[in-house]
Protein backbone atom coordinates (compact mmCIF):
# COMPACT_ATOMS: atom_id res chain seq x y z
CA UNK A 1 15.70 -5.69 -6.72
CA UNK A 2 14.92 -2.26 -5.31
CA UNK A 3 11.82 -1.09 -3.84
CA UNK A 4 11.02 2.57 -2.75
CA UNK A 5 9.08 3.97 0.17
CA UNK A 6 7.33 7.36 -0.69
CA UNK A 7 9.33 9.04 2.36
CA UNK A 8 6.75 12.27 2.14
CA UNK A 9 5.56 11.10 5.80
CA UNK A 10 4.66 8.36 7.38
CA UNK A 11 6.51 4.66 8.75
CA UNK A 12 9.30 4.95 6.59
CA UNK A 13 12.13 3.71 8.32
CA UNK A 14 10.02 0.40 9.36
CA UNK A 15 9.16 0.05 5.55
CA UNK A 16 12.78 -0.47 4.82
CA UNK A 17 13.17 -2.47 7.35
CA UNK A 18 10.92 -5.15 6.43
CA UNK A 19 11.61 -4.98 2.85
CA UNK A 20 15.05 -5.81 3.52
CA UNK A 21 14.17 -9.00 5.27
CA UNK A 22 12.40 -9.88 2.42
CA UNK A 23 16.05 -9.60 0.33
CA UNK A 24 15.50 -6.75 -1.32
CA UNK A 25 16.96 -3.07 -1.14
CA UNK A 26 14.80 -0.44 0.28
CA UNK A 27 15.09 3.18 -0.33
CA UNK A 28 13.23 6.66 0.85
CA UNK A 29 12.19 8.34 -2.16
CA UNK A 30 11.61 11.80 -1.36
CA UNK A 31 12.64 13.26 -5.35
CA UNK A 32 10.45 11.91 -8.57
CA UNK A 33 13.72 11.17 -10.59
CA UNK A 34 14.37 8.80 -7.84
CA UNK A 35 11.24 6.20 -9.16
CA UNK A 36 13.08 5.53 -12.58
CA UNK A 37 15.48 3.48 -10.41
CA UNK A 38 12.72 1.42 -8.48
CA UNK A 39 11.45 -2.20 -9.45
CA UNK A 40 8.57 -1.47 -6.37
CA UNK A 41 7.42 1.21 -4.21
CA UNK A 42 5.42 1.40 -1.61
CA UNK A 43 3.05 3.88 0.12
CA UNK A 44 3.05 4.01 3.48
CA UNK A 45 0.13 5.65 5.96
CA UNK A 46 0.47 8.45 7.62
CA UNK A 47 -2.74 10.94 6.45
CA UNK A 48 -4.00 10.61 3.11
CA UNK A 49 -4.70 14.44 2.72
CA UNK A 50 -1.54 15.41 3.73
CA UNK A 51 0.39 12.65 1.44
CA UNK A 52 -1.77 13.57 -1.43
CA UNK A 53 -0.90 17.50 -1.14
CA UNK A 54 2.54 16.44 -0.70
CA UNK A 55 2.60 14.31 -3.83
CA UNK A 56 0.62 17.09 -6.19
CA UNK A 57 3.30 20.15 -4.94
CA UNK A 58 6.34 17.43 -5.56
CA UNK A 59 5.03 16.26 -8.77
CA UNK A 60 5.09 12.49 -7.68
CA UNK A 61 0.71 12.56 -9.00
CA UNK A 62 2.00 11.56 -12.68
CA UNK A 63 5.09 9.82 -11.92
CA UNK A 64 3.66 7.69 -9.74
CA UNK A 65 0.69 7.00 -12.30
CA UNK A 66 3.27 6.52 -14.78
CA UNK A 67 5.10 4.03 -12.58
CA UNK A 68 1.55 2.24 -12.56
CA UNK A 69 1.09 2.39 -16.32
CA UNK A 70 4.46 0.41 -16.78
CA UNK A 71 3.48 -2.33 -14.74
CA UNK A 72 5.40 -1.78 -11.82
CA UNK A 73 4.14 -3.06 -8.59
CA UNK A 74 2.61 -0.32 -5.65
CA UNK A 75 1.95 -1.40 -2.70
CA UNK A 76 -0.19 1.14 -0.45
CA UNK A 77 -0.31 0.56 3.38
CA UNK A 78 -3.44 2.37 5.48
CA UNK A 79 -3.46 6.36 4.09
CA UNK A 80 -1.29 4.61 1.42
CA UNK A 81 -4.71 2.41 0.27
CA UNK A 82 -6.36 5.75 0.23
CA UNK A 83 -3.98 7.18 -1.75
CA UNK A 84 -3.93 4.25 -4.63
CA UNK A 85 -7.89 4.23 -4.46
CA UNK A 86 -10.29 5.62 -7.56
CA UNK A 87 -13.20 6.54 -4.76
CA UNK A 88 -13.21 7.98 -1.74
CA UNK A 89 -16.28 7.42 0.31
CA UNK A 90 -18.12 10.83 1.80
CA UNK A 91 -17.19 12.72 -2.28
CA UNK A 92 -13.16 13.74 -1.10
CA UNK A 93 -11.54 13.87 -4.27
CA UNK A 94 -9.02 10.55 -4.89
CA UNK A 95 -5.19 10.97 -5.19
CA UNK A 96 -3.68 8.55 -7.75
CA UNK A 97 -6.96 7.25 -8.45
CA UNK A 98 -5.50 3.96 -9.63
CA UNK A 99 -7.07 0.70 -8.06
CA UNK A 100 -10.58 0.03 -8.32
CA UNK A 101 -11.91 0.18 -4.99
CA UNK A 102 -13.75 2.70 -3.22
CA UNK A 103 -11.82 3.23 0.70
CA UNK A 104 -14.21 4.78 3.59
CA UNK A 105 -11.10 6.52 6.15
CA UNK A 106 -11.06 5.94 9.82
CA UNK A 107 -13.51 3.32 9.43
CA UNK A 108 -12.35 1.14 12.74
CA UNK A 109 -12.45 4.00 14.75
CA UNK A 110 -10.30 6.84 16.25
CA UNK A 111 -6.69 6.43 17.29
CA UNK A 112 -8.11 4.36 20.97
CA UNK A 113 -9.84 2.46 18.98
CA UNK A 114 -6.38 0.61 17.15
CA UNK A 115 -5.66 -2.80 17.75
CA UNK A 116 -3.87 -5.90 16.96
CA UNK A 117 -4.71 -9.38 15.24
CA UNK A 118 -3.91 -12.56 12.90
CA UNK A 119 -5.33 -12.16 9.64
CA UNK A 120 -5.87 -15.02 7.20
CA UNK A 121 -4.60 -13.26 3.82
CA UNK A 122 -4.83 -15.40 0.73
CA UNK A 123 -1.59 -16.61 -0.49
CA UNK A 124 -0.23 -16.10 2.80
CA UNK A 125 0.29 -19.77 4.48
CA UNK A 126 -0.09 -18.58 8.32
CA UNK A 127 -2.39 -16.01 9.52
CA UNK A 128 0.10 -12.54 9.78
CA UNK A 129 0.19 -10.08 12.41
CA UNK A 130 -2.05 -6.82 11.47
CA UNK A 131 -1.87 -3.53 13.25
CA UNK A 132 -5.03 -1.09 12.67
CA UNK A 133 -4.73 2.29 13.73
CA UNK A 134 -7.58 4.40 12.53
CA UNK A 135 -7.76 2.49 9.72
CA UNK A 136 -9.82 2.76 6.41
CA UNK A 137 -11.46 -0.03 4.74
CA UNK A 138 -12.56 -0.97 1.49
CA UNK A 139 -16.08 -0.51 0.98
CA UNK A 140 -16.88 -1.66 -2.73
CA UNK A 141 -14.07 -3.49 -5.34
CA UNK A 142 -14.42 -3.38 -9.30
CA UNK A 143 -14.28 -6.68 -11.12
CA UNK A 144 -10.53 -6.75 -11.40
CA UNK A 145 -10.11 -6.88 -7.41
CA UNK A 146 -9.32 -9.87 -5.75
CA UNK A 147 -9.90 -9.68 -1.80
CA UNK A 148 -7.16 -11.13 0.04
CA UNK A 149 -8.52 -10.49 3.64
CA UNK A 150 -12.01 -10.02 4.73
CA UNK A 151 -12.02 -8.61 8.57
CA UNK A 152 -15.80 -8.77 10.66
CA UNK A 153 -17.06 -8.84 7.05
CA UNK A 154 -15.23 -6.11 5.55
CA UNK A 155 -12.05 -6.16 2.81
CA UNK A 156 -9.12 -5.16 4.74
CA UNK A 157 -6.43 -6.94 1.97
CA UNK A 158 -6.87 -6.65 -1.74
CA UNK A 159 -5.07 -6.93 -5.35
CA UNK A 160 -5.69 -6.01 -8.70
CA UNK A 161 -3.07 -6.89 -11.20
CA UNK A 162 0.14 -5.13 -10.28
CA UNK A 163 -0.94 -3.09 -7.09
CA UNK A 164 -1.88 -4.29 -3.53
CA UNK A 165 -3.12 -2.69 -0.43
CA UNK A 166 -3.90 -3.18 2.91
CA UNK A 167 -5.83 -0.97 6.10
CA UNK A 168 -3.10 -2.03 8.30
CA UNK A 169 0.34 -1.49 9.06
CA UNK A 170 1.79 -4.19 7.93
CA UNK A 171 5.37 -2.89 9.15
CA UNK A 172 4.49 -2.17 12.54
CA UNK A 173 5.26 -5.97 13.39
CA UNK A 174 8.37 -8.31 13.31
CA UNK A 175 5.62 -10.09 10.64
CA UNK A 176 7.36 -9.29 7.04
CA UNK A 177 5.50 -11.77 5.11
CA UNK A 178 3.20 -9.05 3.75
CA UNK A 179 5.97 -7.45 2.97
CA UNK A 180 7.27 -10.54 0.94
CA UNK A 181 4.60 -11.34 -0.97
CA UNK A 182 4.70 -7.96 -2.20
CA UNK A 183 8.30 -8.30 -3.27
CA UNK A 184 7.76 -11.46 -5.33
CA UNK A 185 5.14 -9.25 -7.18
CA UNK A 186 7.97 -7.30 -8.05
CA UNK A 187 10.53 -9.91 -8.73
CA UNK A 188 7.44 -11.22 -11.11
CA UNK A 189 7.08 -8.60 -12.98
CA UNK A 190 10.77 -7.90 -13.02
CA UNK A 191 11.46 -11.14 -14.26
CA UNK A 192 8.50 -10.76 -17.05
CA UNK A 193 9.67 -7.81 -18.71
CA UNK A 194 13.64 -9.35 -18.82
């Protein structure tokens, strides 16, 4: 099973990491030919406006919607949420414009403002580790959406069908068990279309 990490900017490095605990292999993709040989892929944060500029003047826009459209599980990680998202709160244009959920950025605050703490996250046993740094949050989900994590009232964690996001950083931790939930999406769907 191999899952990707849009290496355009951002936590790469720790993204591989933690996929690789979870089993699987993990690999920077930093070329668009590189997604035909991915099961996964994840977006990681970094800043949303840079990532999406990065993504239109690489050409990863319609691969990475055409990824989407085969089924193929995304998983998008703080800027990475705002990436996947259809709205953007405030009128910024979205990116992929893929999950039904509208994302308000820096929502918790500035960069002093990060912290750390346990988060229950549906299908998740234990409560795992979350790190926010000037995180966005979900603000309103379509019908498809299923919150995973609600935070001081607000989604933090959600689904729909074959993508997932989170505001946090879920790699920022020895905590991979985001990360593994994620990959038995992908071994799912992997297994489905054998």
């Amino acid at each position: 099973m191999r899952i990707g990490v849009l290496a355009l900017q951002g936590a790469v490095t720790e993204h591989i990491v933690s996929i690789e605990k979870t089993g699987a292999e993990g690999l920077p993709i930093k070329r668009v030919e590189q997604l035909e040989e991915l099961d996964g892929l994840i977006i990681p944060g970094g800043e949303s406006t840079a990532i999406g500029k990065l993504m239109r003047k690489y050409g990863f826009i319609e691969a990475i919607r055409d990824f989407s459209g085969q089924g193929k599980p995304i998983f998008g990680t703080c800027a990475g949420m705002i990436v996947l998202a259809k709205r953007i709160a405030g009128g910024e244009d979205s990116h992929l414009g893929l999950m039904d959920i509208t994302v308000a950025r820096n929502a918790f605050g500035r960069q002093r403002e990060s912290f750390e703490c346990d988060l229950d996250v549906k299908g998740i046993s234990e409560p795992v580790r979350a790190v926010f740094i000037r995180a966005p949050l979900i603000s309103e989900v379509g019908p498809e959406v299923d919150v995973l994590t609600v935070y001081n009232n607000e989604i933090v964690t959600a689904r729909q069908d074959n993508l997932l996001v989170s505001s946090f950083h879920p790699e920022l931790t020895d905590d991979y068990r985001l990360h593994q939930y994620f990959a038995d999406m992908v071994k799912a769907k992997a297994a489905a279309t054998q």
